[in-house]
C-alpha atoms as a PDB file:
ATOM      1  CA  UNK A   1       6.189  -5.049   8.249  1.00  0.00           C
ATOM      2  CA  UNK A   2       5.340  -2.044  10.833  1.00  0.00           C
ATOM      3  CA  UNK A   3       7.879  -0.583  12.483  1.00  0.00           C
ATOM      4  CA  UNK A   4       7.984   2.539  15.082  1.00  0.00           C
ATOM      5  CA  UNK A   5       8.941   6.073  12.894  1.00  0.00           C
ATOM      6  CA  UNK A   6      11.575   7.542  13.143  1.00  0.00           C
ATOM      7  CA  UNK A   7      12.766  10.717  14.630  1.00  0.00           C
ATOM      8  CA  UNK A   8      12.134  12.130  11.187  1.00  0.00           C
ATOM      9  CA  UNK A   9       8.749  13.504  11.829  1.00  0.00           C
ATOM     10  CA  UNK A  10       9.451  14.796  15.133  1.00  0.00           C
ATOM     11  CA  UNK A  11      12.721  17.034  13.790  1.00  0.00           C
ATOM     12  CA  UNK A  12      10.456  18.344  10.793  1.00  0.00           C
ATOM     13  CA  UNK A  13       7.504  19.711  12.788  1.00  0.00           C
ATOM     14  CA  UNK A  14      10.286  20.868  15.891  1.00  0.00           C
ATOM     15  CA  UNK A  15      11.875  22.626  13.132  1.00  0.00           C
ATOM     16  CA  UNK A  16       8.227  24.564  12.683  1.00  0.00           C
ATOM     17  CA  UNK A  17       7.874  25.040  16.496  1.00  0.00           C
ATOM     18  CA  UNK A  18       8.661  23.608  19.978  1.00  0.00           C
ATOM     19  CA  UNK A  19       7.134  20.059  20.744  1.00  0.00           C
ATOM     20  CA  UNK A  20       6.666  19.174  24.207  1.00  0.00           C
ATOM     21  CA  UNK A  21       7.852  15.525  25.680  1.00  0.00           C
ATOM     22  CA  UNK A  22       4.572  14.140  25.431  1.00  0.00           C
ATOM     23  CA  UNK A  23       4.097  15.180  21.887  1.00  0.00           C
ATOM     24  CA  UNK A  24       7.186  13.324  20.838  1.00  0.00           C
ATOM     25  CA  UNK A  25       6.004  10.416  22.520  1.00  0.00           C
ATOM     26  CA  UNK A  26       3.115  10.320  20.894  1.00  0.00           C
ATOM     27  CA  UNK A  27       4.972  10.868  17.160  1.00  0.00           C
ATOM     28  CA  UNK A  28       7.000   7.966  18.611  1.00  0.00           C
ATOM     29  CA  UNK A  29       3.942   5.851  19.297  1.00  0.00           C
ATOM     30  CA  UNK A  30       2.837   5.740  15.621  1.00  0.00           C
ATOM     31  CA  UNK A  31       3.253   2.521  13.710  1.00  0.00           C
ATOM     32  CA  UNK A  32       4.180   2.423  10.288  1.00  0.00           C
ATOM     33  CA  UNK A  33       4.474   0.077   7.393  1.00  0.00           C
ATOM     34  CA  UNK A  34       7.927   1.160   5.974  1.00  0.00           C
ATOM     35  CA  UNK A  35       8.239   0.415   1.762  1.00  0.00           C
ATOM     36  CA  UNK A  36      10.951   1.256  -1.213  1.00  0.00           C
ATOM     37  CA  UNK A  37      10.197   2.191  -4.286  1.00  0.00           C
ATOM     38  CA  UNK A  38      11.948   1.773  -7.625  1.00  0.00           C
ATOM     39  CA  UNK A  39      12.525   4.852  -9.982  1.00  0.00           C
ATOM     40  CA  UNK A  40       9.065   6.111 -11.366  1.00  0.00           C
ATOM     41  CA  UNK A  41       7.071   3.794  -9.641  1.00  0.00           C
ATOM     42  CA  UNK A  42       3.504   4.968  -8.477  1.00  0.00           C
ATOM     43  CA  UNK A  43       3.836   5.385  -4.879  1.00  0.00           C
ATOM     44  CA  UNK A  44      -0.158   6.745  -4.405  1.00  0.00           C
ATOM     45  CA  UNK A  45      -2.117   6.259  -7.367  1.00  0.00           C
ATOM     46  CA  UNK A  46      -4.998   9.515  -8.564  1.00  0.00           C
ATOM     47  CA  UNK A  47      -8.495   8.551  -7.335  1.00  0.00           C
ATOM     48  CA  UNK A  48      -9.710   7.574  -3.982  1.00  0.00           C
ATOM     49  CA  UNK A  49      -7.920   8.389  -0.938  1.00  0.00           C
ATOM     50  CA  UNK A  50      -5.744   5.852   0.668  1.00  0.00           C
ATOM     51  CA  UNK A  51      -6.317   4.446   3.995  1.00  0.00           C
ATOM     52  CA  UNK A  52      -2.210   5.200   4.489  1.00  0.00           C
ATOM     53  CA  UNK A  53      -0.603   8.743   4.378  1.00  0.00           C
ATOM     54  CA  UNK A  54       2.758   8.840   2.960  1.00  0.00           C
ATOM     55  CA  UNK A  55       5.999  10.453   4.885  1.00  0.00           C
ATOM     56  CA  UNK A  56       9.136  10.357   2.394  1.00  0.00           C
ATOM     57  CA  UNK A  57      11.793   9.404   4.615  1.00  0.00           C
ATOM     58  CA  UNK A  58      14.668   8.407   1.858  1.00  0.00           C
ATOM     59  CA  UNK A  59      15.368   9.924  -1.996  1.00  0.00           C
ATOM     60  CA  UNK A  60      13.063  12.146  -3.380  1.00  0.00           C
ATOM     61  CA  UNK A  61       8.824  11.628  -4.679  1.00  0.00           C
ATOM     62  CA  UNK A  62       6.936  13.564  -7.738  1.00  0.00           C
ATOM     63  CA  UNK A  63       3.610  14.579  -7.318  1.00  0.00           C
ATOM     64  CA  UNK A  64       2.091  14.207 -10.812  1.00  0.00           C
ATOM     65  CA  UNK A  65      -1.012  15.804 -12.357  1.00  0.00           C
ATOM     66  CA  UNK A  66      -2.611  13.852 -14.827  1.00  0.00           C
ATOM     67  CA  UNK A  67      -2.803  15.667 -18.433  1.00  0.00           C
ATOM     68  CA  UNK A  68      -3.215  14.257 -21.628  1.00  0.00           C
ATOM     69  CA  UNK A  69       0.984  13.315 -22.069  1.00  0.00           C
ATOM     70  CA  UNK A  70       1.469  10.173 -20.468  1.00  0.00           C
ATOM     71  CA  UNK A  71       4.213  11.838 -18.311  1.00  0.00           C
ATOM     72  CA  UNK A  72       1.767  13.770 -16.596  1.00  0.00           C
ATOM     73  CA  UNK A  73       2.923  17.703 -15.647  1.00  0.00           C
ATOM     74  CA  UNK A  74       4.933  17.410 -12.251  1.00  0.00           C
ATOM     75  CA  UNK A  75       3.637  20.068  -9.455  1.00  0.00           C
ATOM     76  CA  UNK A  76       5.665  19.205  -6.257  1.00  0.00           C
ATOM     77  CA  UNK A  77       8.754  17.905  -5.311  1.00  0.00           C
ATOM     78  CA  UNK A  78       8.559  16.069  -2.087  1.00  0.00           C
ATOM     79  CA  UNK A  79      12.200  14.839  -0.405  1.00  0.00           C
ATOM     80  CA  UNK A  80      12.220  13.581   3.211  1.00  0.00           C
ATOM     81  CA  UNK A  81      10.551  14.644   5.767  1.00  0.00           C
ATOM     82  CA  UNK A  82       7.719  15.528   3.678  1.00  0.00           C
ATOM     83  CA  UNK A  83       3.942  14.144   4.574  1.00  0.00           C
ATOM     84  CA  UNK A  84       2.760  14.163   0.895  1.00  0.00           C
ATOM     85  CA  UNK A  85      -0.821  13.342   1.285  1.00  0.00           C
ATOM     86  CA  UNK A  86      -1.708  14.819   4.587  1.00  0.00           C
ATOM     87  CA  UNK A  87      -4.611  16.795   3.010  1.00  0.00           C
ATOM     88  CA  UNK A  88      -6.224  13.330   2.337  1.00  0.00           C
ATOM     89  CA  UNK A  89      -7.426  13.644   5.785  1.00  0.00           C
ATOM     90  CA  UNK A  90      -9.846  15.673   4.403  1.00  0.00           C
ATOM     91  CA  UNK A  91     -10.356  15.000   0.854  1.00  0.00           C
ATOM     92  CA  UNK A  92     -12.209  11.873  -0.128  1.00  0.00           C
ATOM     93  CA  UNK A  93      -9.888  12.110  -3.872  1.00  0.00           C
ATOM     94  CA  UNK A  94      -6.798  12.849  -4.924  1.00  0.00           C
ATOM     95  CA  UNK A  95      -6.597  14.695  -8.447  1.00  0.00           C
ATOM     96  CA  UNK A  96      -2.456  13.345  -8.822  1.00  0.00           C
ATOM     97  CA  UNK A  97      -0.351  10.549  -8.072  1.00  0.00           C
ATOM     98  CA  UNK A  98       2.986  10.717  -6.329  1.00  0.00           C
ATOM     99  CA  UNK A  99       5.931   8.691  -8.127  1.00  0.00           C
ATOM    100  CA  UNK A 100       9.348   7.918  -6.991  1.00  0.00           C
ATOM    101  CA  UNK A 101      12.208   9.421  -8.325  1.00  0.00           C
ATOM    102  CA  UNK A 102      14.905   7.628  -8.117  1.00  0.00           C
ATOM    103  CA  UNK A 103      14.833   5.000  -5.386  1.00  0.00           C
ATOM    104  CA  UNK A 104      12.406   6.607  -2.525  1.00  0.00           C
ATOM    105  CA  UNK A 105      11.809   5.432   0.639  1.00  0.00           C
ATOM    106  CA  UNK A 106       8.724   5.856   2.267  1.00  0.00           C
ATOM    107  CA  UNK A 107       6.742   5.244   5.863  1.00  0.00           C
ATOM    108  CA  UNK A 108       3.086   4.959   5.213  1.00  0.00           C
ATOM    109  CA  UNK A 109       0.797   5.916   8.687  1.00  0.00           C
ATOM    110  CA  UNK A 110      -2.641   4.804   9.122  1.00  0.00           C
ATOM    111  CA  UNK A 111      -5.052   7.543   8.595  1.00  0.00           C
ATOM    112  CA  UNK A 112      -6.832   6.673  11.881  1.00  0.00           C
ATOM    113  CA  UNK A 113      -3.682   6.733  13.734  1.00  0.00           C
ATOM    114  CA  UNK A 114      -3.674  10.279  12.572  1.00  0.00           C
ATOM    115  CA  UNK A 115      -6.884  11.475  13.362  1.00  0.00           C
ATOM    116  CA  UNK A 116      -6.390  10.436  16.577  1.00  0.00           C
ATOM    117  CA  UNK A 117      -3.657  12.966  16.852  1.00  0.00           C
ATOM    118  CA  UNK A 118      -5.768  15.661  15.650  1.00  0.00           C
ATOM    119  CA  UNK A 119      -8.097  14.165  18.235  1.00  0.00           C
ATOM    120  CA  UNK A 120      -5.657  14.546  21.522  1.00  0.00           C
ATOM    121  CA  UNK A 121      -2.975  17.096  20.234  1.00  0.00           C
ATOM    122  CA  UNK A 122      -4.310  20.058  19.222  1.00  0.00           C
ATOM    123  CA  UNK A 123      -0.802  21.553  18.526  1.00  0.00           C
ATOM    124  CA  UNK A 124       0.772  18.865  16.810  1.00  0.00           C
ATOM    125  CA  UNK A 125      -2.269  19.179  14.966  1.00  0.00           C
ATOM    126  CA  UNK A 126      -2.037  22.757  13.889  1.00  0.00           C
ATOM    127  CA  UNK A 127       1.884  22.212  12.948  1.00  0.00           C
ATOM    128  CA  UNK A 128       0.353  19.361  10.519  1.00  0.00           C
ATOM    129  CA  UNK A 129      -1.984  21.696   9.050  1.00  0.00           C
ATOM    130  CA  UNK A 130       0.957  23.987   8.319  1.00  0.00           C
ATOM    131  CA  UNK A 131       2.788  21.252   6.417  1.00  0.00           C
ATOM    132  CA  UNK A 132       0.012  21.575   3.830  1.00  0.00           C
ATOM    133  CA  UNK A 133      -0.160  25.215   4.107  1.00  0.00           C
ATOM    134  CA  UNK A 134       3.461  25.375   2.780  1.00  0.00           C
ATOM    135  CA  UNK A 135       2.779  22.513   0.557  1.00  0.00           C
ATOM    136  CA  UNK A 136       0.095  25.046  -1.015  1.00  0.00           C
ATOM    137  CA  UNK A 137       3.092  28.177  -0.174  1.00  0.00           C
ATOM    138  CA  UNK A 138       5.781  26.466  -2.137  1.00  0.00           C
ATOM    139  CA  UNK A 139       2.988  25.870  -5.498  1.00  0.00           C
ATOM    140  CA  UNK A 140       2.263  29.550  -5.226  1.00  0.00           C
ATOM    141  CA  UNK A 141       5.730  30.385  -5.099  1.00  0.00           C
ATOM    142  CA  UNK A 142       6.186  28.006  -8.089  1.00  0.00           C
ATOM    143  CA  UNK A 143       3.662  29.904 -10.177  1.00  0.00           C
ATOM    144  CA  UNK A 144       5.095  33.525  -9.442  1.00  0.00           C
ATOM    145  CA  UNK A 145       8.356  32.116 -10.542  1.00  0.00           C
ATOM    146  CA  UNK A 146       7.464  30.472 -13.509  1.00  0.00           C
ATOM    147  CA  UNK A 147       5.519  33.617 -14.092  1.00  0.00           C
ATOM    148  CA  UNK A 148       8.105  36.309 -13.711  1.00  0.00           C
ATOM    149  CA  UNK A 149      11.700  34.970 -13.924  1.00  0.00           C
ATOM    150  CA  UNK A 150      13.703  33.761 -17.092  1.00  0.00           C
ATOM    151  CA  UNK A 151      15.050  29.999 -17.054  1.00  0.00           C
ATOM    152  CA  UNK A 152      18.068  30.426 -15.323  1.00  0.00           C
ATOM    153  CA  UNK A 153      16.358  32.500 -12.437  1.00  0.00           C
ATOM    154  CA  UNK A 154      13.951  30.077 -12.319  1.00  0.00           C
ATOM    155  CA  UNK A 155      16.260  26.987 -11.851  1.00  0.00           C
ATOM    156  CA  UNK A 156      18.619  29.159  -9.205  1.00  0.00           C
ATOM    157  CA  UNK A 157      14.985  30.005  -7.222  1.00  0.00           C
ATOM    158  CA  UNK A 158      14.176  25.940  -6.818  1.00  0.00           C
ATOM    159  CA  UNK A 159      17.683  25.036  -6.128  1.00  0.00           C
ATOM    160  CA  UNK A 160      17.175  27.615  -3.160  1.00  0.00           C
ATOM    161  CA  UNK A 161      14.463  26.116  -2.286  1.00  0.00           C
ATOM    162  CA  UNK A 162      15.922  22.714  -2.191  1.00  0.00           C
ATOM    163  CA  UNK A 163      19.179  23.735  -0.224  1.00  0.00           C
ATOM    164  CA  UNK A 164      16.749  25.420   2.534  1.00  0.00           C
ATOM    165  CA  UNK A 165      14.544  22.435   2.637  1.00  0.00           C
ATOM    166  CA  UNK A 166      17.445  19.638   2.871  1.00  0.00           C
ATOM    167  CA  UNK A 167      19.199  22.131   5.073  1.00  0.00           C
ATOM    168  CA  UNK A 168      16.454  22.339   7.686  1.00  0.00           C
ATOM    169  CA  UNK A 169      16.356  18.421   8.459  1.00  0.00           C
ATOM    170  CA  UNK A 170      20.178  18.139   8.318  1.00  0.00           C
ATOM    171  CA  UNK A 171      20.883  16.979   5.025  1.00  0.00           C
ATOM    172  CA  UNK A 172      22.920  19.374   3.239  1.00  0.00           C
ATOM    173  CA  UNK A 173      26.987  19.250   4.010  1.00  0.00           C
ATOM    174  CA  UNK A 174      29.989  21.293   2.602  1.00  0.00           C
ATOM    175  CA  UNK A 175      27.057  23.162   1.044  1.00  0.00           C
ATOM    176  CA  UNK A 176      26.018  20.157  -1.227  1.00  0.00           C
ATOM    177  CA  UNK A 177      22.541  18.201  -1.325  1.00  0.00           C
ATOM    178  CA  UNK A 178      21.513  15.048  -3.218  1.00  0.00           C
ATOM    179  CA  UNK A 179      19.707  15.443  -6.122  1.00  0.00           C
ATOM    180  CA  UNK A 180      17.848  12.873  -7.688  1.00  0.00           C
ATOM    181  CA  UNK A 181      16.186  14.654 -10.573  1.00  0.00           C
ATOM    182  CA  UNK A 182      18.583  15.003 -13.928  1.00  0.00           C
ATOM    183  CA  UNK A 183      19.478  17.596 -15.714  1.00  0.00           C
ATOM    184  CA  UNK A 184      16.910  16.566 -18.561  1.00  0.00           C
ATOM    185  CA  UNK A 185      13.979  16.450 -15.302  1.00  0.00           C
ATOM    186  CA  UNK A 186      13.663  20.216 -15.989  1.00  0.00           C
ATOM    187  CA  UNK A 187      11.608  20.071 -19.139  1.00  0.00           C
ATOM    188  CA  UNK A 188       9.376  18.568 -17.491  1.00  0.00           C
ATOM    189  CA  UNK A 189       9.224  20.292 -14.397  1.00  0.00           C
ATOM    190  CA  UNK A 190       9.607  24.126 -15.868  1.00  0.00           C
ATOM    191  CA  UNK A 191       8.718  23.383 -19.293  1.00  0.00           C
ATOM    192  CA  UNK A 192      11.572  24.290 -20.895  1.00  0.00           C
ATOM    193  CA  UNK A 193      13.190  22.640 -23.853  1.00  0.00           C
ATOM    194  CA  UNK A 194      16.564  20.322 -23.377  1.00  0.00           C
ATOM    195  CA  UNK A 195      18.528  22.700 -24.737  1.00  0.00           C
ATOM    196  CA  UNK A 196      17.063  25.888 -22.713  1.00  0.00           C
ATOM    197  CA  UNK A 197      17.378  23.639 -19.823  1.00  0.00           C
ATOM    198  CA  UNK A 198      21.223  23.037 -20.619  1.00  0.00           C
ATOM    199  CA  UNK A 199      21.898  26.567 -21.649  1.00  0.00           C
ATOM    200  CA  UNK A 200      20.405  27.435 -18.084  1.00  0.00           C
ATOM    201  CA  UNK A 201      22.549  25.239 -15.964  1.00  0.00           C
ATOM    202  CA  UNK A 202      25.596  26.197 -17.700  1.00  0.00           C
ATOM    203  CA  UNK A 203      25.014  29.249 -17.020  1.00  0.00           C
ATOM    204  CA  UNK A 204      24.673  29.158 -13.278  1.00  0.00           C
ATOM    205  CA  UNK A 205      28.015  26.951 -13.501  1.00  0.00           C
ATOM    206  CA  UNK A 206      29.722  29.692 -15.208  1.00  0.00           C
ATOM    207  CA  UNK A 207      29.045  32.493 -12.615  1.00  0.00           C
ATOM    208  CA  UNK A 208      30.471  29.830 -10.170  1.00  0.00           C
ATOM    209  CA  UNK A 209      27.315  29.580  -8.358  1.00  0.00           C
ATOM    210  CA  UNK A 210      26.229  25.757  -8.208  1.00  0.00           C
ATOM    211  CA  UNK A 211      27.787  22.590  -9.707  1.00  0.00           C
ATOM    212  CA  UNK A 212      25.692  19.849 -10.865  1.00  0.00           C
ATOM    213  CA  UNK A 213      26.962  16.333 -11.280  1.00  0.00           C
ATOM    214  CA  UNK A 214      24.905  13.001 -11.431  1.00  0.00           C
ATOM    215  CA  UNK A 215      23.128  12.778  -8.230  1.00  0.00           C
ATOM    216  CA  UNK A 216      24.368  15.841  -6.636  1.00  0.00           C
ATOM    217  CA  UNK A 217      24.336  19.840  -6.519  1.00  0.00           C
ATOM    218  CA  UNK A 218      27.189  21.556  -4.530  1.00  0.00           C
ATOM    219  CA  UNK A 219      25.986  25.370  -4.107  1.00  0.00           C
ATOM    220  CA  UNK A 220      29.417  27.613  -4.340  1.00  0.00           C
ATOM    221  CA  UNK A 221      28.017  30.994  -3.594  1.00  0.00           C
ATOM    222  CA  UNK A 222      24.303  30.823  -2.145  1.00  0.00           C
ATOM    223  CA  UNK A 223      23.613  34.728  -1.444  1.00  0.00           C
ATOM    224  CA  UNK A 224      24.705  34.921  -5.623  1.00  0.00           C
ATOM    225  CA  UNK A 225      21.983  32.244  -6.336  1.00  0.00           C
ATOM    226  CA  UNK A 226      19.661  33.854  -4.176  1.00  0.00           C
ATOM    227  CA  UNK A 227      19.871  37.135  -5.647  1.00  0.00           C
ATOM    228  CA  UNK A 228      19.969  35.727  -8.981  1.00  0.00           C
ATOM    229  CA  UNK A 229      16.544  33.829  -8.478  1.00  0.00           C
ATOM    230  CA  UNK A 230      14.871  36.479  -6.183  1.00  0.00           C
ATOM    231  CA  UNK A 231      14.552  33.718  -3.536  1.00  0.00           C
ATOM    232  CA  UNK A 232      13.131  34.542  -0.225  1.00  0.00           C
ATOM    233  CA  UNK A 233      13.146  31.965   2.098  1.00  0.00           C
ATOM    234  CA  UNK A 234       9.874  33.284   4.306  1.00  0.00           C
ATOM    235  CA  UNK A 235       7.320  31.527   2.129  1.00  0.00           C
ATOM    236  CA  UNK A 236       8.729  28.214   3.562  1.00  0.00           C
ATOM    237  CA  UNK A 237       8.119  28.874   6.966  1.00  0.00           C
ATOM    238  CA  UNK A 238      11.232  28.234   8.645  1.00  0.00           C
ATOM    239  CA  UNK A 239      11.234  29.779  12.222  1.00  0.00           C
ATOM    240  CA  UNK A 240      14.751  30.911  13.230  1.00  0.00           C
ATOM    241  CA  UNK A 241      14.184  28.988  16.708  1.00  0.00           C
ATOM    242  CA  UNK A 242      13.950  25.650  14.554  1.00  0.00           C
ATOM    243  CA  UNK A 243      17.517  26.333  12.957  1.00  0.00           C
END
């Protein structure tokens, strides 16, 4: 069934800069077919690019490189707000799949709809460009991390991530965020063990920085975490003015 989008897209890319009336109008103007996903359903399958790209606009999406485990390794997190697949604008295949985690919500937009905005709008087309610039930003940032800091730092540095992310479209409160991905989710996003994993967590728990229960992290003392994973915020690209 198509539907009109939300707001959604129009408060990520104001976050990045200022959108003029007629811009919004013409985010407004885009049709989409609007879908749910079960947990670990294929939401975009690897191979040739869809005619649809895929905003998350509910729950949280995996995008997951093929490899010879049938898990796949996962290299991107996407919650909402996030256009997972722009770059398939461009590309003619897509070397991963995106999967659900945990129920995810998604508006898919015809590709041609999109061109078209590229077409009439150069600005909103440069802020889409920069959506997979920090897409590419945040897997850098993923591989310095996973280069350079121990487990622990590691897991404080993408909960900082997350809590800026959700914060910037409104969706952290009291300092929590949702959190679809378990405990156990980090073996397979860091490569760590179970136990490392646990031994990790705990340990942020015990300096009081974060709890974790199902389906939720509450951050306690965000500067600590921050300083703990050697988390700068700039790589994300969040302008001041969009805060």
């Amino acid at each position: 069934m198509n539907t009109k989008t939300s707001e959604l897209l129009s408060l990520v890319l104001g976050r990045r800069d200022t959108l003029d009336a007629e811009e919004v109008a013409a985010l407004g103007r885009l049709s989409v077919e609007t879908r749910t996903y079960a947990h670990g359903e294929t939401i975009i399958p690897a191979g040739p690019t869809p005619n649809e790209s895929c905003l998350v606009v509910g729950g949280m999406a995996l995008r997951v490189q093929p490899t010879r485990s049938e898990r796949g390794v996962v290299s991107a997190v996407h919650i909402p707000g996030d256009f997972v697949d722009l770059h398939a604008l461009v590309l003619e295949y897509l070397d991963h799949s995106v999967v659900a985690q945990g129920e995810c919500k998604v508006q898919l937009v015809n590709m041609e709809q999109l061109r078209q905005i590229t077409r009439d709008f150069p600005h909103l087309t440069r802020l889409l460009w920069m959506l997979t610039l920090i897409d590419a930003k945040i897997h850098r940032a993923w591989l310095a991390a996973g280069a350079t800091l121990r487990a622990n730092e590691r897991i404080a540095h993408f909960l900082c991530e997350l809590y800026a992310r959700y914060d910037t479209i409104g969706l952290v409160n009291g300092g929590s965020f949702a959190m679809p991905l378990e405990q156990k989710d980090l073996e397979r996003l860091f490569g760590l063990s179970k136990a490392h994993a646990n031994r990790a967590v705990q340990e942020l728990r015990a300096r009081g920085l974060i709890d974790w229960t199902r389906g939720k992290v509450t951050v306690h003392d965000l500067d600590g975490l921050e300083t703990l994973g050697a988390f700068d915020p700039t790589y994300l690209e969040i302008t001041q003015a969009g805060r």
